[in-house]
PDB file of N, CA and C in Angstrom:
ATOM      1  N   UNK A   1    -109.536  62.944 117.561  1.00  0.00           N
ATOM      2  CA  UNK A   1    -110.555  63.985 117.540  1.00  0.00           C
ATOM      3  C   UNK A   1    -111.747  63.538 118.380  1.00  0.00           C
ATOM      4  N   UNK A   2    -112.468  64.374 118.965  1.00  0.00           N
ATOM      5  CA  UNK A   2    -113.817  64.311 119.678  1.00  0.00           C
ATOM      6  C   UNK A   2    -114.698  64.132 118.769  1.00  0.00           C
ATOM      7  N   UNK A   3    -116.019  64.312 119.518  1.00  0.00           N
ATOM      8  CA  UNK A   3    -117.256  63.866 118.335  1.00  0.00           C
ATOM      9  C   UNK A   3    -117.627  65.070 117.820  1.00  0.00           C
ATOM     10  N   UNK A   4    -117.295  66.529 118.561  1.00  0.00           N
ATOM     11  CA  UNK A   4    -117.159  67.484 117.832  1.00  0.00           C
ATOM     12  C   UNK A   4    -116.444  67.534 116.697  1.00  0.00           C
ATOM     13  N   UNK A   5    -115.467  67.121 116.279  1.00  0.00           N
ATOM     14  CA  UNK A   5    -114.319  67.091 114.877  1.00  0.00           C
ATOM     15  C   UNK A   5    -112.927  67.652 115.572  1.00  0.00           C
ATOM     16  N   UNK A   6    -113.070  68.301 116.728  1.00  0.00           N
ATOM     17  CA  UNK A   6    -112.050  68.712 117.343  1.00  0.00           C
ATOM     18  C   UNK A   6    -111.256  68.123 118.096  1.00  0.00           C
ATOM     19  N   UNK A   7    -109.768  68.754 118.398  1.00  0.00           N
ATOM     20  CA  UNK A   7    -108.918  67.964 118.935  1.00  0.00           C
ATOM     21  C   UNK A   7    -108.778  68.538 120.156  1.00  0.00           C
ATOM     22  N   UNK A   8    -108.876  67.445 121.202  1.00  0.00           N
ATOM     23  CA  UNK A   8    -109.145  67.635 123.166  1.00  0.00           C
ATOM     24  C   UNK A   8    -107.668  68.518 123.035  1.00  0.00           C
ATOM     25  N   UNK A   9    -107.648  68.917 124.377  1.00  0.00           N
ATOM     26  CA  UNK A   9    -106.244  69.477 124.855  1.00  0.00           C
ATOM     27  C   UNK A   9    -105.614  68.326 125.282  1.00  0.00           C
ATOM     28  N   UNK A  10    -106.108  67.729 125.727  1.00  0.00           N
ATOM     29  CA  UNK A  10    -105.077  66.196 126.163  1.00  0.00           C
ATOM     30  C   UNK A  10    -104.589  65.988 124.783  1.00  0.00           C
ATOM     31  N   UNK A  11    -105.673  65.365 123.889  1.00  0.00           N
ATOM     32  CA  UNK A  11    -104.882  64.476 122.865  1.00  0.00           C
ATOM     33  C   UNK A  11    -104.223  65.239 122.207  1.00  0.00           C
ATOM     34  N   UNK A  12    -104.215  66.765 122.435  1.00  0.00           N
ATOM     35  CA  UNK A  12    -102.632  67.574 121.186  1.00  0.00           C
ATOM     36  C   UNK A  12    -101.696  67.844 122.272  1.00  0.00           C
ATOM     37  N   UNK A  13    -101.854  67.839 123.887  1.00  0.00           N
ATOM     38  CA  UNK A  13    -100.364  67.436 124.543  1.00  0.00           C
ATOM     39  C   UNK A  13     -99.991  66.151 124.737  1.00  0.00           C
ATOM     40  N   UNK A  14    -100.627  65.385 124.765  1.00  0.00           N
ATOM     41  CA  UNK A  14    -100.102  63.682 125.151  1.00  0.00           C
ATOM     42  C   UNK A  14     -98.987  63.550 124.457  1.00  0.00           C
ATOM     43  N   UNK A  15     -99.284  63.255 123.114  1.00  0.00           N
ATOM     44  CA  UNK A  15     -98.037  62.542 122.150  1.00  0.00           C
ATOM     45  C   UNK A  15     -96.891  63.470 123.122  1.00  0.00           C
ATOM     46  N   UNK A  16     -96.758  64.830 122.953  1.00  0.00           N
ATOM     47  CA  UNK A  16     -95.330  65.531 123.491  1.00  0.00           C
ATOM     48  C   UNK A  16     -95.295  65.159 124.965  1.00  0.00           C
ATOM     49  N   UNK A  17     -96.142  65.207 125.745  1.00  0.00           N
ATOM     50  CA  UNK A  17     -95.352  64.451 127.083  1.00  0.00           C
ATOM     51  C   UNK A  17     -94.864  63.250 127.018  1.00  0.00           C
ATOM     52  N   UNK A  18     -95.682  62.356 126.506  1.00  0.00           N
ATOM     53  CA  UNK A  18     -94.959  61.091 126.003  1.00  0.00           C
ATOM     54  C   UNK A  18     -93.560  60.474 125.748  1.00  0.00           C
ATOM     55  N   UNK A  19     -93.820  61.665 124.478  1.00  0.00           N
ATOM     56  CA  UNK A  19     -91.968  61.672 124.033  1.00  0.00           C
ATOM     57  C   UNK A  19     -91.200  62.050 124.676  1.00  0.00           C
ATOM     58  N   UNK A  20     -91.723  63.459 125.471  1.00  0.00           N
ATOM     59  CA  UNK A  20     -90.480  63.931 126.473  1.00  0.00           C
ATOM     60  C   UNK A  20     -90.511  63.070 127.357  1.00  0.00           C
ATOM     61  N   UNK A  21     -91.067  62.258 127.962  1.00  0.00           N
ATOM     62  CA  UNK A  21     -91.151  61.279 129.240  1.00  0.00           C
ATOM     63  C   UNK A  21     -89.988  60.222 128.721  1.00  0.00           C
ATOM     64  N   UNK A  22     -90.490  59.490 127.198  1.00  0.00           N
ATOM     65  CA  UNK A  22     -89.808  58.358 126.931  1.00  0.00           C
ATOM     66  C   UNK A  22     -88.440  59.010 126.401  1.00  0.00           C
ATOM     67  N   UNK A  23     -87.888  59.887 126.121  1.00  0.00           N
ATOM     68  CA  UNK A  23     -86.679  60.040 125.497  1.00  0.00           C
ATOM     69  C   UNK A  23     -85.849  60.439 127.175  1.00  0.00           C
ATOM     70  N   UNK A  24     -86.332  61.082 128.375  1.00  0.00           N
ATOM     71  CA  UNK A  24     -85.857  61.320 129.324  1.00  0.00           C
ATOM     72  C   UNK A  24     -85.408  59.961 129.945  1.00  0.00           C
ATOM     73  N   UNK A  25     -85.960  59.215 130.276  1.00  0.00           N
ATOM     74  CA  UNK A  25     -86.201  57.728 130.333  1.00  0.00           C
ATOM     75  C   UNK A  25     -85.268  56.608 129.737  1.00  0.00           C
ATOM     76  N   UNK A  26     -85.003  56.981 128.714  1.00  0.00           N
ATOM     77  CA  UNK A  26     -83.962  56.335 127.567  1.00  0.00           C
ATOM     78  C   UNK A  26     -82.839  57.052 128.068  1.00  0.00           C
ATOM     79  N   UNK A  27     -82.635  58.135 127.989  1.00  0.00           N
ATOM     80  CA  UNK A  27     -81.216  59.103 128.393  1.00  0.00           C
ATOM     81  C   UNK A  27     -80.705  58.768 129.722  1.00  0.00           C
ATOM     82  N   UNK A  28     -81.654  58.792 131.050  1.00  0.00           N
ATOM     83  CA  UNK A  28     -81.243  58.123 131.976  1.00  0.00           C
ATOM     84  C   UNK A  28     -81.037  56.604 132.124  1.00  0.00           C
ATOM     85  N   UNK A  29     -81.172  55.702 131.842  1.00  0.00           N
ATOM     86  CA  UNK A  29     -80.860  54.260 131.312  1.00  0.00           C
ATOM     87  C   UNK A  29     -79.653  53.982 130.604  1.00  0.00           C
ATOM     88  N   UNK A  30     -79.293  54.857 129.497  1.00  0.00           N
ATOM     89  CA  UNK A  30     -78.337  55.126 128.809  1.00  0.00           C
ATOM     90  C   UNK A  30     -76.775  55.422 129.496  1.00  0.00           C
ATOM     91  N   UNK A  31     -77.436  56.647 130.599  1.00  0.00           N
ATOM     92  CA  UNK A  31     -76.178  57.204 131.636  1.00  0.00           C
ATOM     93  C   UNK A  31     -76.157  55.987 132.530  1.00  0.00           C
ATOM     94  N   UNK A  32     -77.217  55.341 132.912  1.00  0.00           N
ATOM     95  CA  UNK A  32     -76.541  54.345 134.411  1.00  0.00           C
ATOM     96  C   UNK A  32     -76.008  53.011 133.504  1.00  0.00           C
ATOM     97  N   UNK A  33     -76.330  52.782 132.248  1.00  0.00           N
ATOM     98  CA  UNK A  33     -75.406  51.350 131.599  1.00  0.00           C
ATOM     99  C   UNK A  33     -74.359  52.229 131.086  1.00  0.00           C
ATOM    100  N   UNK A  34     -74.011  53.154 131.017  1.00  0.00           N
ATOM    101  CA  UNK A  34     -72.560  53.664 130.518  1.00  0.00           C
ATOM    102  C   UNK A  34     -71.621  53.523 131.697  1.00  0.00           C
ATOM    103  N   UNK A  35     -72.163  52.938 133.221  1.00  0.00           N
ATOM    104  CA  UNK A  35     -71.015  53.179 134.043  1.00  0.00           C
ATOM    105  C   UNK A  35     -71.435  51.908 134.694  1.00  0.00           C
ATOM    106  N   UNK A  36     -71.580  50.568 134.119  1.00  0.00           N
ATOM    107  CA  UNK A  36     -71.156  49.469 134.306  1.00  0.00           C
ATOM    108  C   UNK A  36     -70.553  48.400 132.854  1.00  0.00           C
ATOM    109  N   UNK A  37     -70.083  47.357 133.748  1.00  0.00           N
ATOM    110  CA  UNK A  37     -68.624  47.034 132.799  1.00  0.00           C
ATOM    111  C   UNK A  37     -70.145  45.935 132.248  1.00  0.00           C
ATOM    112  N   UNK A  38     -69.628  45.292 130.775  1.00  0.00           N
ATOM    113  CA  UNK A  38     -70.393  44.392 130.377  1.00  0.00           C
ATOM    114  C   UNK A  38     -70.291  43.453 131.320  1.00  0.00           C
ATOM    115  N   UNK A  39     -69.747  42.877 132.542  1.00  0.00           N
ATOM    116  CA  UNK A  39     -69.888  41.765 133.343  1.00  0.00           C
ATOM    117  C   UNK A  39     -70.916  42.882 134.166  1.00  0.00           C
ATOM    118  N   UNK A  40     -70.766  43.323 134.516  1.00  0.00           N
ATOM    119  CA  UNK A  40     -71.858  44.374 135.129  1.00  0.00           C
ATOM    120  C   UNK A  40     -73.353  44.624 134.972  1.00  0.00           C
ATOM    121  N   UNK A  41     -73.189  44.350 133.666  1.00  0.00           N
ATOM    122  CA  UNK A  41     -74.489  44.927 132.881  1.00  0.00           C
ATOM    123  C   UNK A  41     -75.647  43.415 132.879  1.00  0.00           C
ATOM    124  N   UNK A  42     -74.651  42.239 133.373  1.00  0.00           N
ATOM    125  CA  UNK A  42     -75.405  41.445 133.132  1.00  0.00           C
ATOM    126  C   UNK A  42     -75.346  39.961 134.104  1.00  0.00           C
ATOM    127  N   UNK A  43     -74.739  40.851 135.358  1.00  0.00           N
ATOM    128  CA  UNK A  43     -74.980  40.105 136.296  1.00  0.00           C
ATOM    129  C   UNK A  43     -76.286  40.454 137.662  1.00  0.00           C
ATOM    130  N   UNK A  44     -76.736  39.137 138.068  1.00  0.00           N
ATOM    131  CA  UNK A  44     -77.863  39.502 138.434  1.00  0.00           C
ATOM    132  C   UNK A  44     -76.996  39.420 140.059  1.00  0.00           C
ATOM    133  N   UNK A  45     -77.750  40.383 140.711  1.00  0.00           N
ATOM    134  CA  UNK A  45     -77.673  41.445 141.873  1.00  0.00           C
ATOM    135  C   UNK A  45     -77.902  40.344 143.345  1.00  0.00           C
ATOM    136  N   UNK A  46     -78.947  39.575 142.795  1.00  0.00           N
ATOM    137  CA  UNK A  46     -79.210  38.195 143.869  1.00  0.00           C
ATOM    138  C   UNK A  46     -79.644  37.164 142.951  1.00  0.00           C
ATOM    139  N   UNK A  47     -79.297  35.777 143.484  1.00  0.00           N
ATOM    140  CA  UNK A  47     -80.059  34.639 142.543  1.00  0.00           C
ATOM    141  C   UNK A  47     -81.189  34.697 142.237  1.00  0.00           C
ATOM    142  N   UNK A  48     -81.701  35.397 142.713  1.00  0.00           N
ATOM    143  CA  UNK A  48     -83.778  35.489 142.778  1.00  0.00           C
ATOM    144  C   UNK A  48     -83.618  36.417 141.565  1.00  0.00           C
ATOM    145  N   UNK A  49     -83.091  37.570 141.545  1.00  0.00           N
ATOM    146  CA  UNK A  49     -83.158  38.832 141.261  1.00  0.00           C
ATOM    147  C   UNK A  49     -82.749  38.937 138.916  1.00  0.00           C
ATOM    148  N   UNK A  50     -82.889  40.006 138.967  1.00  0.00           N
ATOM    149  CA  UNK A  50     -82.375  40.103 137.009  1.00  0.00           C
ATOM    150  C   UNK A  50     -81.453  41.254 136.769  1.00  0.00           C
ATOM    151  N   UNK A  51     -80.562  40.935 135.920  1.00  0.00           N
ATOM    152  CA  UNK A  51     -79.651  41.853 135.606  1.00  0.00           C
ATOM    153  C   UNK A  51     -79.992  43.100 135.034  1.00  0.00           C
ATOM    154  N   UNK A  52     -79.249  44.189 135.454  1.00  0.00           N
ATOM    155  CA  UNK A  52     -80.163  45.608 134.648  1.00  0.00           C
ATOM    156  C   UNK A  52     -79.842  45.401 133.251  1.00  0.00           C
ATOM    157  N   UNK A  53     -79.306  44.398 133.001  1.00  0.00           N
ATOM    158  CA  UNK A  53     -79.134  44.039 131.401  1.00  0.00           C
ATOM    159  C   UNK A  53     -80.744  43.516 130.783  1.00  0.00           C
ATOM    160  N   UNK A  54     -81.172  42.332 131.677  1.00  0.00           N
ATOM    161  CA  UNK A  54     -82.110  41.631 130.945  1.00  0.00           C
ATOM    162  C   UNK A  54     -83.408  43.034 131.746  1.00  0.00           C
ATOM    163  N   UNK A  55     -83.527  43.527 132.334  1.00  0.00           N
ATOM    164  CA  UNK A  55     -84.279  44.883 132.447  1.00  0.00           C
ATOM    165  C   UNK A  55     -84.639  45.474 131.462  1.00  0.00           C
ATOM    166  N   UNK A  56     -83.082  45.910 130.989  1.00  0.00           N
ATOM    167  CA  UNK A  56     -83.453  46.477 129.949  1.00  0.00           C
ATOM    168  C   UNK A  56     -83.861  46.442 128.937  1.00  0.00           C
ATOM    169  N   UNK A  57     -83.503  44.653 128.272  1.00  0.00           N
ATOM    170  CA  UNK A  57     -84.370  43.927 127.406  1.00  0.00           C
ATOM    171  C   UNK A  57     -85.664  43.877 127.952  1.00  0.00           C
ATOM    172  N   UNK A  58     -85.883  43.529 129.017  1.00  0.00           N
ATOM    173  CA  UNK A  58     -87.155  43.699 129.346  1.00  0.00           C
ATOM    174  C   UNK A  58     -88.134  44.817 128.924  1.00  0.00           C
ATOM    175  N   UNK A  59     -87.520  45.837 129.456  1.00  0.00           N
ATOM    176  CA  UNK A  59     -88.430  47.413 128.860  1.00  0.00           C
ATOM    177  C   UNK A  59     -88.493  47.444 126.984  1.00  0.00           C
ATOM    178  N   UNK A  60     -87.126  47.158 126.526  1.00  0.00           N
ATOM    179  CA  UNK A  60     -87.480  47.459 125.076  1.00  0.00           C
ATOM    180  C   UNK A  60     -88.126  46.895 124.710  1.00  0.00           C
ATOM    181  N   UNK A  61     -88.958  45.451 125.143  1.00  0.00           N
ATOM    182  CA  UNK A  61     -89.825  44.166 124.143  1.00  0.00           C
ATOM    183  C   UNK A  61     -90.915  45.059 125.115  1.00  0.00           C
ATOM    184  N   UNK A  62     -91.277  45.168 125.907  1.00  0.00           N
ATOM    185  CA  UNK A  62     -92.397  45.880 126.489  1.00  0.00           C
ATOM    186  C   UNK A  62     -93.089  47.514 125.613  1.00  0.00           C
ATOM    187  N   UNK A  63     -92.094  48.429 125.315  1.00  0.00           N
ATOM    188  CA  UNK A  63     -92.280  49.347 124.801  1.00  0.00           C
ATOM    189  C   UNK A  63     -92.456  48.608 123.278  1.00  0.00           C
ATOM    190  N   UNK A  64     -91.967  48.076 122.560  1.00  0.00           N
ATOM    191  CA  UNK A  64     -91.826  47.960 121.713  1.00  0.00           C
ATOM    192  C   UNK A  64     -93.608  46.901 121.187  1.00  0.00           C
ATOM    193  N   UNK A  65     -93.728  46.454 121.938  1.00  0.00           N
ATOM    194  CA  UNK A  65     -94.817  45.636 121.861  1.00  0.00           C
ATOM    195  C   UNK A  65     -95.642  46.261 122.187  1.00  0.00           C
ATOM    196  N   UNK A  66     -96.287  47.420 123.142  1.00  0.00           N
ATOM    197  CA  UNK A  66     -97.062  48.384 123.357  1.00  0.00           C
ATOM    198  C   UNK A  66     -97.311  49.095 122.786  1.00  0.00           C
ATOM    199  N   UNK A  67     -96.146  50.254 122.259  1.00  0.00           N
ATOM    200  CA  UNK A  67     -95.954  51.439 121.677  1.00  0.00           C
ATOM    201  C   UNK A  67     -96.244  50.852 120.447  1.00  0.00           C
ATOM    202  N   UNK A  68     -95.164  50.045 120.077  1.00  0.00           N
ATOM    203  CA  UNK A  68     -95.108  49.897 118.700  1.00  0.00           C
ATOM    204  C   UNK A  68     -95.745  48.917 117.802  1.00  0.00           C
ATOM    205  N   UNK A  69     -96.098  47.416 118.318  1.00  0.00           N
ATOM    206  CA  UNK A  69     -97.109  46.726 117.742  1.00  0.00           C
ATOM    207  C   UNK A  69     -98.693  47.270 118.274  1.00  0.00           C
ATOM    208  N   UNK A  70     -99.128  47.329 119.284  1.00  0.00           N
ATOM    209  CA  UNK A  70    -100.350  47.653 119.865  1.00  0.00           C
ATOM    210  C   UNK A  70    -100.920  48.969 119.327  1.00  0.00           C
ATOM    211  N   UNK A  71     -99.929  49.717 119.156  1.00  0.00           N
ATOM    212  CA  UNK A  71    -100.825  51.212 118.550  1.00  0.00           C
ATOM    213  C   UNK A  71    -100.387  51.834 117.739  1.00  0.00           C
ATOM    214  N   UNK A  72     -99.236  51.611 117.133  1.00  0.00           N
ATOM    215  CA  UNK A  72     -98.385  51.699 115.857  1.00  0.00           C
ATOM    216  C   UNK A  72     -98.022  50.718 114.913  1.00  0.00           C
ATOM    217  N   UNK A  73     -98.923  49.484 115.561  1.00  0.00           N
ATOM    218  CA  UNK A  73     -99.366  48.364 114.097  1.00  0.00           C
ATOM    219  C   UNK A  73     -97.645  48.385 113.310  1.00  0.00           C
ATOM    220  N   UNK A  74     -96.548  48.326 114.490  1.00  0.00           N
ATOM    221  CA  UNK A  74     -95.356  47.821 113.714  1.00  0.00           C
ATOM    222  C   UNK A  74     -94.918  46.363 112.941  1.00  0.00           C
ATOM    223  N   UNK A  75     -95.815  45.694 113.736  1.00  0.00           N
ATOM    224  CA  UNK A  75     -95.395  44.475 113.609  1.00  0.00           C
ATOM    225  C   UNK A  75     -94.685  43.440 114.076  1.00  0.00           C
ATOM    226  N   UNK A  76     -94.139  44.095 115.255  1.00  0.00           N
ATOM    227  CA  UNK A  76     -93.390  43.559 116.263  1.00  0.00           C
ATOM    228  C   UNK A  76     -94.180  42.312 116.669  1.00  0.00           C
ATOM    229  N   UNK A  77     -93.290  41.370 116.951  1.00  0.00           N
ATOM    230  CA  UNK A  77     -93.489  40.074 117.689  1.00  0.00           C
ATOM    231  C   UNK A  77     -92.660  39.961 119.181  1.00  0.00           C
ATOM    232  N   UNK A  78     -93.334  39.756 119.993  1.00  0.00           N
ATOM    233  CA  UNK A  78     -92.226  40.275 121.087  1.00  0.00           C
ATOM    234  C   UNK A  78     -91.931  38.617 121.842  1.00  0.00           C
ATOM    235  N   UNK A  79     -90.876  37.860 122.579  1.00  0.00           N
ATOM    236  CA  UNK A  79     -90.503  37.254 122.788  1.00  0.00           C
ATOM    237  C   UNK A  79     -90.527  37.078 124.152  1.00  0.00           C
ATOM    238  N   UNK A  80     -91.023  37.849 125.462  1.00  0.00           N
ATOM    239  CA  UNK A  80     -90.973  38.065 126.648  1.00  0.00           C
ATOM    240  C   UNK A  80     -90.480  37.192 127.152  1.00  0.00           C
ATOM    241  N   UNK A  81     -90.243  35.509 127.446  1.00  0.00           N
ATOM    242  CA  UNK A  81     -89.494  34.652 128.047  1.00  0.00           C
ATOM    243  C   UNK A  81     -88.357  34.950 127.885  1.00  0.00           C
ATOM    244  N   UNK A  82     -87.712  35.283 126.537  1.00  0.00           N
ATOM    245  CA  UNK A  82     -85.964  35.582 126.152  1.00  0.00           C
ATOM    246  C   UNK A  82     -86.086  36.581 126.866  1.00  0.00           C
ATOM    247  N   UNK A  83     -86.524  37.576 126.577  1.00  0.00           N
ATOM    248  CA  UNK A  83     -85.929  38.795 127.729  1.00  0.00           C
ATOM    249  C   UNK A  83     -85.747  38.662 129.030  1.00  0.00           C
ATOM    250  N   UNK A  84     -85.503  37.453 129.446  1.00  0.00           N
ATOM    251  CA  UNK A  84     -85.050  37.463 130.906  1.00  0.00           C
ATOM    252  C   UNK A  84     -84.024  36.042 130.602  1.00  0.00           C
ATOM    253  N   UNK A  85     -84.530  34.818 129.926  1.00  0.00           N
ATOM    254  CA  UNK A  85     -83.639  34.187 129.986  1.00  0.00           C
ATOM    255  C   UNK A  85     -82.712  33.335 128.483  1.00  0.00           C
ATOM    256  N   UNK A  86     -82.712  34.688 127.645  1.00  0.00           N
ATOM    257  CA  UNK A  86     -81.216  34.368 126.678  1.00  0.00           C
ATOM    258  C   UNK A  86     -80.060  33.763 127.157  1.00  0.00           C
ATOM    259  N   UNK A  87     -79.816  33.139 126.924  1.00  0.00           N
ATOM    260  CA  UNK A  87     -78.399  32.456 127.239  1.00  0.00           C
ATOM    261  C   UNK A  87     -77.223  32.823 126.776  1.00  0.00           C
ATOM    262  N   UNK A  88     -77.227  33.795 125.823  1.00  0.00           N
ATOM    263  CA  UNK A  88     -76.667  34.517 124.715  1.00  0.00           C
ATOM    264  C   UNK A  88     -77.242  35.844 124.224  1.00  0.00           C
ATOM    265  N   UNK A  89     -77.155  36.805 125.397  1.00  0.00           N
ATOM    266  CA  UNK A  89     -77.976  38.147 124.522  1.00  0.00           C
ATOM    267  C   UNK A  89     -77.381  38.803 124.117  1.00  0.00           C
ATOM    268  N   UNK A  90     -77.304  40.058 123.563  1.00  0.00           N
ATOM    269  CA  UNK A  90     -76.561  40.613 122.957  1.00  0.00           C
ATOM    270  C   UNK A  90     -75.559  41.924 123.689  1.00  0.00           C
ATOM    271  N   UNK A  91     -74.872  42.484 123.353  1.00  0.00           N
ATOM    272  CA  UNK A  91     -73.526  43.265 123.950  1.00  0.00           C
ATOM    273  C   UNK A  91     -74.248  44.593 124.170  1.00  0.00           C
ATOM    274  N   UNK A  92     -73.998  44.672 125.632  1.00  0.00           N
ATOM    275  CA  UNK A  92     -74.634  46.129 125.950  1.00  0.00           C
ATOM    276  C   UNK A  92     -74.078  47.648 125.412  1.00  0.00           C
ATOM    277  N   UNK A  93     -73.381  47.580 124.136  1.00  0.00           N
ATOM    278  CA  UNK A  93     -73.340  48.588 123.321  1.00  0.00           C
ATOM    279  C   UNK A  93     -74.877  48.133 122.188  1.00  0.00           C
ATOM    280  N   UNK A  94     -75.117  47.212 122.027  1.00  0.00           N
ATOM    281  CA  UNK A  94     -75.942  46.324 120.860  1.00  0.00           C
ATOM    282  C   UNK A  94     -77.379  46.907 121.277  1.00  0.00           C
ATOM    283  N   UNK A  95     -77.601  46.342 122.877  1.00  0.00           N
ATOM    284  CA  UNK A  95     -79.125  46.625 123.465  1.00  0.00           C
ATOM    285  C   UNK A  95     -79.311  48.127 123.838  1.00  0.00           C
ATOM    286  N   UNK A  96     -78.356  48.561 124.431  1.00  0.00           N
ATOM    287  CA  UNK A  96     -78.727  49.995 125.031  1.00  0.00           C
ATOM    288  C   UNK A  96     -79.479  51.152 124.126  1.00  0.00           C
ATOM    289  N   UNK A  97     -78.589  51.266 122.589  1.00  0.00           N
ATOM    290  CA  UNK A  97     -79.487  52.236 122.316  1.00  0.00           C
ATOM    291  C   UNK A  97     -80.626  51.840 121.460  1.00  0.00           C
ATOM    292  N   UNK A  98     -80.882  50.736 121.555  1.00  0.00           N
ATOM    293  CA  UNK A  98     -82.382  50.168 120.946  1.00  0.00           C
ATOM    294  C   UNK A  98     -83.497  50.531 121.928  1.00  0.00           C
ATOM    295  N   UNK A  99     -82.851  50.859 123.390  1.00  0.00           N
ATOM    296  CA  UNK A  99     -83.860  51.147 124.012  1.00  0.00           C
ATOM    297  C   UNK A  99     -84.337  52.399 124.442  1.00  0.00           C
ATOM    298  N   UNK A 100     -83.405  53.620 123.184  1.00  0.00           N
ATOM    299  CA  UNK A 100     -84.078  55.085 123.079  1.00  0.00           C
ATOM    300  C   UNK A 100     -85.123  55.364 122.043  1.00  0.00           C
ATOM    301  N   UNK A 101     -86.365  54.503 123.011  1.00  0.00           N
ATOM    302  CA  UNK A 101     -87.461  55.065 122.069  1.00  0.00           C
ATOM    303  C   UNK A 101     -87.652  56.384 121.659  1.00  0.00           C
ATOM    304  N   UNK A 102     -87.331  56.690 119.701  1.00  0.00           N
ATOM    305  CA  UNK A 102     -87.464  57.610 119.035  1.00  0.00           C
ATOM    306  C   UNK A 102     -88.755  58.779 119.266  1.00  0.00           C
ATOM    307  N   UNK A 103     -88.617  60.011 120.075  1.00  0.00           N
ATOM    308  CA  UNK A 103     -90.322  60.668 120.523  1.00  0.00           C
ATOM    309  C   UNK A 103     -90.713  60.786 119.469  1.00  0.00           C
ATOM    310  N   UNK A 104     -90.829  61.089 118.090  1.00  0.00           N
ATOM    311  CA  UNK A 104     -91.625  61.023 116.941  1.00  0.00           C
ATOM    312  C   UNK A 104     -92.493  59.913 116.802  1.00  0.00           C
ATOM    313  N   UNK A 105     -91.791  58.596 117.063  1.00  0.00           N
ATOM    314  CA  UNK A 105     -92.492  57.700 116.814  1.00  0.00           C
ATOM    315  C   UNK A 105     -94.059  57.621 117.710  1.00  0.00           C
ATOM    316  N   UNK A 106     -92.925  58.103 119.249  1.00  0.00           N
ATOM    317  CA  UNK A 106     -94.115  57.738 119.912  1.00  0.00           C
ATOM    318  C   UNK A 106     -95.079  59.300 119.855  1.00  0.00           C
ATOM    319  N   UNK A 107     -94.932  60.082 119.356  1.00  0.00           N
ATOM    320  CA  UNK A 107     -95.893  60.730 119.620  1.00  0.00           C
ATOM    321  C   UNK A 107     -96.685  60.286 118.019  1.00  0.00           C
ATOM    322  N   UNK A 108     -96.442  60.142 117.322  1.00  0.00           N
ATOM    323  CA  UNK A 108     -96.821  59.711 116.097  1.00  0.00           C
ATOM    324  C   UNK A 108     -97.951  58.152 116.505  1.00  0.00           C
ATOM    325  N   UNK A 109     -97.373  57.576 117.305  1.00  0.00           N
ATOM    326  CA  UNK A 109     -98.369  56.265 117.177  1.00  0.00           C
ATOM    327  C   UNK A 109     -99.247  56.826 118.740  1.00  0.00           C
ATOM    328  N   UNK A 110     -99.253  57.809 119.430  1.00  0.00           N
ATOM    329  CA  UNK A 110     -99.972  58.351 120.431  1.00  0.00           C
ATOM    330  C   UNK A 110    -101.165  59.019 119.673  1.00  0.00           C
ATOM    331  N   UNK A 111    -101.021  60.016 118.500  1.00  0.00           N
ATOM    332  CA  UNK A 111    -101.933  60.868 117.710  1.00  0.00           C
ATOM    333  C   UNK A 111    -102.027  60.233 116.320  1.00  0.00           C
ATOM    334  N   UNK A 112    -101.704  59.075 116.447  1.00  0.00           N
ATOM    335  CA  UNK A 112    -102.435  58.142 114.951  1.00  0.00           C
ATOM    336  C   UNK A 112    -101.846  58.862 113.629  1.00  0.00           C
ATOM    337  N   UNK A 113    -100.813  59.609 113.765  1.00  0.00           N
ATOM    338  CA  UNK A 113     -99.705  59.446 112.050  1.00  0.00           C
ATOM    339  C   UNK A 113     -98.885  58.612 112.008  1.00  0.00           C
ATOM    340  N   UNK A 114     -98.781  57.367 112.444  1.00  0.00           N
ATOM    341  CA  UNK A 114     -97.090  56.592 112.085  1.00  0.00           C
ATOM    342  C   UNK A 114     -97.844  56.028 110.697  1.00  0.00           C
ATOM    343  N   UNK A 115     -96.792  55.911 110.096  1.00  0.00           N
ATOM    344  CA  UNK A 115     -96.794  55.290 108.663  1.00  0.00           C
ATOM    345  C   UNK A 115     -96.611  54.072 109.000  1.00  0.00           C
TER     346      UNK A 115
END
């Protein structure tokens, strides 16, 4: 709310672009790891370079630590070194859909209702 008591037009569309942004986002991520093989998913492209596997770990400890500890007070502890170098991460059926951030949530921790 403003200092009027009222709510801006931004802050009652944000949360919904948000969500529609992050669930579009998740859905496309979703379609391009559905059409590589788990050796696929987690081989890196050049020696320099990171697998769209650890990417994608990458984005979920990022969102998840943003979205969800930073302004939705989840509680998350985020690990950012493992997300690039696990030695053992987990099976890209395991990571992929952890990384369809739920739009409720985020519009919920965008307009301050998450429980």
């Amino acid at each position: 709310m403003n200092s009027s008591g009222t709510t801006s037009r931004l802050e009652s569309t944000l949360p919904a672009i948000l969500a529609d942004r992050y669930d579009a986002n998740g859905r496309r991520i979703q379609e391009l790891a559905e059409a590589l093989s788990e050796d696929q998913f987690w081989k890196k492209p050049f020696p320099f370079g990171n697998s769209f596997g650890h990417l994608v770990l990458h984005l979920t400890g990022n969102l998840s630590y943003y979205i969800g500890a930073q302004i939705a007070n989840s509680g998350y502890v985020r690990d950012r070194p493992r997300e690039f170098a696990d030695a053992a991460p987990p099976s890209q059926p395991e990571i992929v859909p952890k990384n369809r951030w739920k739009p409720r949530r985020v519009g919920q921790a965008s307009d301050g209702t998450h429980s």
